[in-house]
Protein backbone atom coordinates (compact mmCIF):
# COMPACT_ATOMS: atom_id res chain seq x y z
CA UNK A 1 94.50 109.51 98.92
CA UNK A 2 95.19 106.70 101.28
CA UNK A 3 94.76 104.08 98.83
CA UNK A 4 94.78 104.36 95.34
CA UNK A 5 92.00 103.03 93.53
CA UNK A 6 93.63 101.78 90.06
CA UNK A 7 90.39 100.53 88.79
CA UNK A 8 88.75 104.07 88.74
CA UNK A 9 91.89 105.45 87.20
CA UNK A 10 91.40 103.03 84.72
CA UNK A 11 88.10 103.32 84.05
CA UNK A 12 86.31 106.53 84.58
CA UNK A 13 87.61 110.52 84.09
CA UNK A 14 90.34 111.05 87.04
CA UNK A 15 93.40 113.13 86.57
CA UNK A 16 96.33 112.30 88.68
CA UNK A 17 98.10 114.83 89.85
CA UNK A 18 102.05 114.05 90.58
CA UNK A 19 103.34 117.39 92.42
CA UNK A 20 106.88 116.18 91.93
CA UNK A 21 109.51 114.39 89.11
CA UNK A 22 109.79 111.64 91.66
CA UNK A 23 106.44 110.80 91.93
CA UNK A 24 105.30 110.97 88.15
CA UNK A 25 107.98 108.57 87.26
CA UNK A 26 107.00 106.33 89.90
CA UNK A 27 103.34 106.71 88.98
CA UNK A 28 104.02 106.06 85.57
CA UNK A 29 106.14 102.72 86.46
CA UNK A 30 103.62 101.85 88.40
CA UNK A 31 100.70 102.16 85.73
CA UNK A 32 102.93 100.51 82.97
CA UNK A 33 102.79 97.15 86.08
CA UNK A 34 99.00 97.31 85.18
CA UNK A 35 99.01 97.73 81.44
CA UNK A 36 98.53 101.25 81.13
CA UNK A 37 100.99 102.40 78.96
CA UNK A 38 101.55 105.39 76.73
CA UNK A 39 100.40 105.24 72.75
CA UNK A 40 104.56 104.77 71.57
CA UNK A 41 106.69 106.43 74.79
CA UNK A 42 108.69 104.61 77.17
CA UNK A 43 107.92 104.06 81.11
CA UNK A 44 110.43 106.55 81.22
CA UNK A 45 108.59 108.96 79.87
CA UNK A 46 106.82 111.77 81.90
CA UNK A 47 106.52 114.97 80.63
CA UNK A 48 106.77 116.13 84.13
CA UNK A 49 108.53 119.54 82.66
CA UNK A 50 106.03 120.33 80.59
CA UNK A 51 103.69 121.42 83.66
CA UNK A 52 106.42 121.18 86.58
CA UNK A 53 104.10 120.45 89.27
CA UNK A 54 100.63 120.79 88.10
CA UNK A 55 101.33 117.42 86.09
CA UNK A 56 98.34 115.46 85.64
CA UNK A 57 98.49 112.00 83.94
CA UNK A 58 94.60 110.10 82.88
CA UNK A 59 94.20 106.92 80.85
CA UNK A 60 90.38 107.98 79.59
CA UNK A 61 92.01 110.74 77.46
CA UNK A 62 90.14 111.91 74.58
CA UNK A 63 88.78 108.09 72.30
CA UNK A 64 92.20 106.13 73.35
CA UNK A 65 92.78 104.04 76.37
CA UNK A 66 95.87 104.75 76.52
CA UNK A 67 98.13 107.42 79.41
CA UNK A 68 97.44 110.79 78.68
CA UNK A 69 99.15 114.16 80.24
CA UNK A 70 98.21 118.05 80.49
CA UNK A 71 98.24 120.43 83.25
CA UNK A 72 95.33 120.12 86.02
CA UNK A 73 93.71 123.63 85.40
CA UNK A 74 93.37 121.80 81.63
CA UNK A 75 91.42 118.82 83.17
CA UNK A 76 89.65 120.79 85.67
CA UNK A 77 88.07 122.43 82.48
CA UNK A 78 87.41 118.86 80.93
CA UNK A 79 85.32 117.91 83.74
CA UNK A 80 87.86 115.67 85.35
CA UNK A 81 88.20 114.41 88.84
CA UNK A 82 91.65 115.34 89.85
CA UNK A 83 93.62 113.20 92.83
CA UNK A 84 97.31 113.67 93.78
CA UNK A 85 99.23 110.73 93.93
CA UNK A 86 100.87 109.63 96.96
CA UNK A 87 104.44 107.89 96.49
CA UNK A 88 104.03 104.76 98.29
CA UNK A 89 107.32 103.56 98.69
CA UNK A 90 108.38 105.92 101.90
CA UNK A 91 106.09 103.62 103.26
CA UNK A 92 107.61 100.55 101.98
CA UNK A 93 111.25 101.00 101.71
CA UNK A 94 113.36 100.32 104.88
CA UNK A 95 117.04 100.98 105.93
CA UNK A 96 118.62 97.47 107.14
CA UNK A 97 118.38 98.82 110.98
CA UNK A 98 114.68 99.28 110.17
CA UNK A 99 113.84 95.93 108.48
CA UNK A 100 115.77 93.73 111.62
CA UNK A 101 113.69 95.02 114.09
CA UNK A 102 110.45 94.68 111.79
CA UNK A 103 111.28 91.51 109.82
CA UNK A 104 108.61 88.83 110.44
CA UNK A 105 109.36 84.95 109.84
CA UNK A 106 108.63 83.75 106.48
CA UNK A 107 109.31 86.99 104.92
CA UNK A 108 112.37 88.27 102.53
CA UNK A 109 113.59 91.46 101.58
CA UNK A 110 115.42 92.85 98.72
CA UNK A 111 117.75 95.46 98.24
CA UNK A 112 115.99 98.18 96.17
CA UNK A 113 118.77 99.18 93.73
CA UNK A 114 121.75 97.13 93.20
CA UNK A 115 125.04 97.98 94.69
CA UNK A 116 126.88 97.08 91.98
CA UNK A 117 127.30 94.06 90.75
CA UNK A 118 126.04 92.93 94.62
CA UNK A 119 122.58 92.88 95.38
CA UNK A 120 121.71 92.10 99.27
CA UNK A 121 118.75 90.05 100.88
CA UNK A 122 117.54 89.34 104.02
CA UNK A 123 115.27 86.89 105.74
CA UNK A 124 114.47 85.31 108.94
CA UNK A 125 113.01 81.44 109.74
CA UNK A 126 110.77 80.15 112.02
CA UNK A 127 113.57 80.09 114.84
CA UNK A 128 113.83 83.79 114.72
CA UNK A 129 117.38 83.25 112.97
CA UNK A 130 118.15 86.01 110.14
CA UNK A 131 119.92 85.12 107.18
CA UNK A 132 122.28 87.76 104.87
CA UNK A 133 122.38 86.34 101.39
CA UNK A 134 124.39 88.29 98.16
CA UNK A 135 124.11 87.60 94.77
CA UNK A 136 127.04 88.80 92.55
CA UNK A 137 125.86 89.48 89.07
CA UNK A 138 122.60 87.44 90.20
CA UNK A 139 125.02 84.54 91.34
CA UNK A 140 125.39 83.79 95.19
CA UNK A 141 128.44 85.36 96.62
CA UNK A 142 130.14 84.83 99.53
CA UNK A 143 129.52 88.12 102.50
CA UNK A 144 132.66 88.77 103.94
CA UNK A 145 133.99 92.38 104.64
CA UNK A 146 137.47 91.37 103.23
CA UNK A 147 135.88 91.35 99.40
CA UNK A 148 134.29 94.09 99.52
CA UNK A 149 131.06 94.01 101.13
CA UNK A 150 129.05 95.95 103.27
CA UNK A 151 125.91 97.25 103.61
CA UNK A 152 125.54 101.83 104.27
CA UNK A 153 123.32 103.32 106.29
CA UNK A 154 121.58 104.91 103.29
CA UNK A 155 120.65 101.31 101.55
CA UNK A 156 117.37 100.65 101.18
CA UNK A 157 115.31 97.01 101.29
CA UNK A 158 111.65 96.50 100.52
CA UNK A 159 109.65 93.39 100.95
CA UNK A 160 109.71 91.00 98.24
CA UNK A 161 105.90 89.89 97.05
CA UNK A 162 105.91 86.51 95.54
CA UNK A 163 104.57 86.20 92.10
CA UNK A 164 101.29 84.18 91.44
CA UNK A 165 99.24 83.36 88.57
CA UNK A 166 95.37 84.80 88.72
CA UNK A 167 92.76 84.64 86.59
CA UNK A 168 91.18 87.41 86.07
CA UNK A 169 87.24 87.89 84.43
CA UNK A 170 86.28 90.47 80.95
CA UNK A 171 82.92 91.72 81.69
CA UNK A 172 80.87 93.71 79.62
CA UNK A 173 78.03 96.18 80.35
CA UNK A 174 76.44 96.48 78.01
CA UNK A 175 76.13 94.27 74.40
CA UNK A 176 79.42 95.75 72.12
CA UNK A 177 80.66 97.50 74.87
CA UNK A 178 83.94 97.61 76.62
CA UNK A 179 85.41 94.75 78.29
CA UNK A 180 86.02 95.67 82.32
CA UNK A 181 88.64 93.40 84.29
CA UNK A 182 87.39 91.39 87.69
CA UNK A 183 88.20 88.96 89.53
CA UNK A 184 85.51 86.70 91.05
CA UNK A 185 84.60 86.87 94.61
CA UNK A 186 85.57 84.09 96.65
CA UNK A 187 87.54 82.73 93.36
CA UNK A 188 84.02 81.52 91.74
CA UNK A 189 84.57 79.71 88.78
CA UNK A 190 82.76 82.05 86.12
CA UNK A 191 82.15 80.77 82.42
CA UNK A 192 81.74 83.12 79.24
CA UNK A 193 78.36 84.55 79.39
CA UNK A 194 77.30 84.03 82.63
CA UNK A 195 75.83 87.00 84.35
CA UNK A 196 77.67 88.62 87.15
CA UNK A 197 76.87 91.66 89.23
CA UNK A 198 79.99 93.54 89.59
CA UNK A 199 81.57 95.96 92.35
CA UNK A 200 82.29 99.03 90.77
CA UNK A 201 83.37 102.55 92.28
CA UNK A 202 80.16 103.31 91.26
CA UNK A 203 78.32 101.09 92.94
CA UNK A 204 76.78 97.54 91.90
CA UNK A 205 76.41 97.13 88.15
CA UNK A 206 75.71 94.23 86.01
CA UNK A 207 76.83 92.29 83.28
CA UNK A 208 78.28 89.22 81.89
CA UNK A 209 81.60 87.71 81.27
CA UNK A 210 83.16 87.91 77.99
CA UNK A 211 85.97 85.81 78.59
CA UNK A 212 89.32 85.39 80.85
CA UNK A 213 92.78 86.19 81.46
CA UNK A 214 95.77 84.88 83.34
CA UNK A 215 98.19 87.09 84.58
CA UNK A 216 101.03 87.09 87.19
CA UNK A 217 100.57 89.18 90.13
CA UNK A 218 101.45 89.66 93.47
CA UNK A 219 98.67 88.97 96.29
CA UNK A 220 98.38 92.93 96.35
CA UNK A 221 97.96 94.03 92.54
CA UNK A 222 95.30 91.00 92.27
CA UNK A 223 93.17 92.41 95.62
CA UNK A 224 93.31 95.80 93.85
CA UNK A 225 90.65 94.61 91.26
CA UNK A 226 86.93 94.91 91.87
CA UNK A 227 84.90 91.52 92.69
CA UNK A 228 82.45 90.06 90.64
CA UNK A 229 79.87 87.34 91.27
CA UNK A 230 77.31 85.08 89.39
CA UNK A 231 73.95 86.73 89.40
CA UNK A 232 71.59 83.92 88.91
């Protein structure tokens, strides 16, 4: 799928298929960013030998919220909507050659994986003037080639995604039901117990708002969560 909607993963009967070992441990990294997390295992964790690839991973599995895993025939049988899952980060890892000619002011990327103990950034200001910073175990460190440095052809940067803190909204469906996460359209300042209509992958529901939650998030992981707005 082109993008992958977390909030139905989260929330309804989908199976994610992860046709490689690559993929299911990113897929399970990325689910552990959202608090999906297995009952005791690690986020290293991924079974992926079990079913080789025909590895399925759901959070809605059997009474716990909590990251499941079987084979897909398994969760065809249990009625479950089964996706494969997409790595995202060929699309968002770059060699350096790549991110210089796509670098836009403003922004700053990181090296993915640390040379060691160097790890590499690089940014560019307003005047169109890029910048190579190190940090030496996380201290700044002087780039020359004399010490050591350089940078292969095989190194890989991604953009780096500042860190905010959202507040996110607990609705509930129905009274003594489960609490679903939102966050309010046009950032609406919702109070506990005021009714909401809600975007939902199954269309419009309603409900009311049980309470709130601050978390810290990039721009992208809050956008991923379905609006909801004050009813009345």
């Amino acid at each position: 799928m082109n993008k992958f909607d977390w909030e139905k993963f989260r929330n309804e009967r989908v199976a994610v298929n992860c046709r490689t070992e690559e993929a299911a441990k990113e897929f399970i990294k990325e689910c552990y960013k959202r608090d999906m997390k297995w009952y005791r295992e690690s986020m290293n964790t991924t079974y992926y030998n079990s079913h080789k690839e025909e590895t399925a991973y759901a959070f809605k599995f059997g009474l716990l919220d909590k990251l499941g895993y079987a084979d897909t025939h398994w969760y065809k049988k249990a009625g479950y909507e089964i996706v494969e899952y997409t790595s995202e980060k060929k699309q968002t890892e770059l060699t350096f050659q790549e991110v210089i000619a796509s670098i836009k002011p403003g922004e700053l990327y990181v090296e993915c994986v640390k040379n060691e103990p160097f790890q590499v950034t690089v940014s560019i200001n307003s005047a169109g003037r890029i910048a190579l910073n190190c940090f030496k175990d996380e201290r700044p460190y002087m780039l020359t080639t004399s010490n050591g440095f350089s940078i292969s052809k095989d190194t890989k940067f991604e953009l780096y995604e500042k860190v905010n803190k959202y507040i996110l909204f607990e609705v509930v469906h129905a009274v003594g039901g489960k609490h679903y996460t939102f966050r309010a359209s046009d950032n609406e300042n919702l109070k506990p117990r005021d009714f909401v209509i809600c975007d939902t992958s199954m269309g419009k529901t309603f409900g009311r708002v049980a309470g709130s939650i601050t978390k810290e998030l990039t721009e992208k992981e809050y956008m991923e969560y379905k609006e909801c707005w004050r009813g009345m």
